[in-house]
C-alpha atoms as a PDB file:
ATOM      1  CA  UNK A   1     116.998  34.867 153.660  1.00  0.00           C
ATOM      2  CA  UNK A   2     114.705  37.193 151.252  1.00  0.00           C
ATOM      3  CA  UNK A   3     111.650  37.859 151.852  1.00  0.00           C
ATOM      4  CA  UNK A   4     108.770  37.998 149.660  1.00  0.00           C
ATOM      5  CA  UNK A   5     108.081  42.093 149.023  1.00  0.00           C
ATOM      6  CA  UNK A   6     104.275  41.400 149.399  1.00  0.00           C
ATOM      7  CA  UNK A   7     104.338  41.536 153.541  1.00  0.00           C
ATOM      8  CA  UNK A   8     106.271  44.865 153.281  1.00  0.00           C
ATOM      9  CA  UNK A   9     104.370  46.734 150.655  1.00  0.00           C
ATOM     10  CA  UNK A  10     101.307  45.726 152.708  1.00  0.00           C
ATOM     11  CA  UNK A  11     103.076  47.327 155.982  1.00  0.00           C
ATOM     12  CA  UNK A  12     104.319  50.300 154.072  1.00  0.00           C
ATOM     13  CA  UNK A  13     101.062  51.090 152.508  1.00  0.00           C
ATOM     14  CA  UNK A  14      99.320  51.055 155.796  1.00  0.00           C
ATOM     15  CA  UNK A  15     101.850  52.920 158.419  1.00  0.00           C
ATOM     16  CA  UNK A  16     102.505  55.199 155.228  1.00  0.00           C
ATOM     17  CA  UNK A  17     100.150  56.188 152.992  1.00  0.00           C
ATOM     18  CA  UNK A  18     101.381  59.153 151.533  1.00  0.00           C
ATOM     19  CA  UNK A  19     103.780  58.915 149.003  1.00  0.00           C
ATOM     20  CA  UNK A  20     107.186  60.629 149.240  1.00  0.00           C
ATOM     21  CA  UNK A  21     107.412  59.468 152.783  1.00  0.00           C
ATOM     22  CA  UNK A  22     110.712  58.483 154.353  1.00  0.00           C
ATOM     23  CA  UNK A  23     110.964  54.591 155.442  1.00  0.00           C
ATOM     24  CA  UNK A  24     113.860  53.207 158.192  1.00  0.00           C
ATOM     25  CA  UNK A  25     114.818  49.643 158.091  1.00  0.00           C
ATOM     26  CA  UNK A  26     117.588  49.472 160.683  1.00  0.00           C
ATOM     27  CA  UNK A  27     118.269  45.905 159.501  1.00  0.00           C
ATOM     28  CA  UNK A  28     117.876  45.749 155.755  1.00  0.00           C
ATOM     29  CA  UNK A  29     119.457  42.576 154.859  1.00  0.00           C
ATOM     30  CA  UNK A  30     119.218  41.947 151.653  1.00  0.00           C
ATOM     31  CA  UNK A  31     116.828  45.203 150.785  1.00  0.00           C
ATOM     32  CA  UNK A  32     113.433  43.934 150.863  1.00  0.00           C
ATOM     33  CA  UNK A  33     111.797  46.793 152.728  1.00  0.00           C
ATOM     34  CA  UNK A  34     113.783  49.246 150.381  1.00  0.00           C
ATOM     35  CA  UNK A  35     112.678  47.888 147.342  1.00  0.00           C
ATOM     36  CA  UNK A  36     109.003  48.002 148.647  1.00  0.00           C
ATOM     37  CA  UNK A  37     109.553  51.297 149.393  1.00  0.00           C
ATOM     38  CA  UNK A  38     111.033  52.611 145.845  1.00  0.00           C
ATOM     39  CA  UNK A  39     108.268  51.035 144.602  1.00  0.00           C
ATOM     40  CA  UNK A  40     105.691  52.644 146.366  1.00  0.00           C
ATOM     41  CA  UNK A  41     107.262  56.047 145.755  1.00  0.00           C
ATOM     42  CA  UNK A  42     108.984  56.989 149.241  1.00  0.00           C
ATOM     43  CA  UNK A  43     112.120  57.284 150.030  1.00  0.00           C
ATOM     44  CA  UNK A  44     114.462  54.652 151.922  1.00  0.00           C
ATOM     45  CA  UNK A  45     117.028  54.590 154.585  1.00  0.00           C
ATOM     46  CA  UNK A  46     118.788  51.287 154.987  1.00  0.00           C
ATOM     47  CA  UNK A  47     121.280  50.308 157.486  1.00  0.00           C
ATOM     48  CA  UNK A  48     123.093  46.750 157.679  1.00  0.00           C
ATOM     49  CA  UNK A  49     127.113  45.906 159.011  1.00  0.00           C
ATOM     50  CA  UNK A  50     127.892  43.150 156.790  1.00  0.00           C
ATOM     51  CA  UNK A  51     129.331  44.458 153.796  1.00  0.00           C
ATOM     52  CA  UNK A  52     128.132  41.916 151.541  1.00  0.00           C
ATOM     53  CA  UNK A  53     124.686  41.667 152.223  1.00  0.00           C
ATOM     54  CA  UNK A  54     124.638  45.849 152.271  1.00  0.00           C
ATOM     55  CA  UNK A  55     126.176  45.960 148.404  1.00  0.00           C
ATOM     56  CA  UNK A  56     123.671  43.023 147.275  1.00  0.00           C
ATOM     57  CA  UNK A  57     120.604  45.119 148.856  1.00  0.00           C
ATOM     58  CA  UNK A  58     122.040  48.407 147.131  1.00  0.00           C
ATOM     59  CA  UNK A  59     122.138  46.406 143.612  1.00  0.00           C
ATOM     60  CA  UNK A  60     118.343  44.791 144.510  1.00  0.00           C
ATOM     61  CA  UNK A  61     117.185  48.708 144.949  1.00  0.00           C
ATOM     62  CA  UNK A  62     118.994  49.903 142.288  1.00  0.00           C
ATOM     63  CA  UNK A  63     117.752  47.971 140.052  1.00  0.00           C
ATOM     64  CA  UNK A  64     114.187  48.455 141.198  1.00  0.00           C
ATOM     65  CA  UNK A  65     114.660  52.350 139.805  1.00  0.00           C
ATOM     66  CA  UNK A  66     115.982  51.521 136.605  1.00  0.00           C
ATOM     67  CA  UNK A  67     113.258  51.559 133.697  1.00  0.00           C
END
């Protein structure tokens, strides 16, 4: 299920507070960490096996970028 971004963006901004950092979610689902991420300025690495749920997280992030 998707999580809320709030929990993330509160563990991002404390384990990396430097922007431009590089983040690893080894189980991204559906791209809630990478979305946090993006929109704290770092960079993201996501890894996930089931096809689906990796396209619908690459859409969710994409998106986040777009003005």
């Amino acid at each position: 299920w998707a999580q809320s971004t709030v929990e993330a963006e509160y563990i991002i901004q404390n384990l990396a507070p430097f922007e431009d950092q590089i983040i690893l979610d080894p189980l991204m689902g559906d791209g809630t960490t990478g979305i946090s991420a993006v929109k704290l300025n770092h960079k993201f690495i996501g890894i996930e096996l089931d096809k689906e749920r990796f396209e619908n997280a690459r859409l969710r992030i994409y998106d986040t970028i777009q003005p």
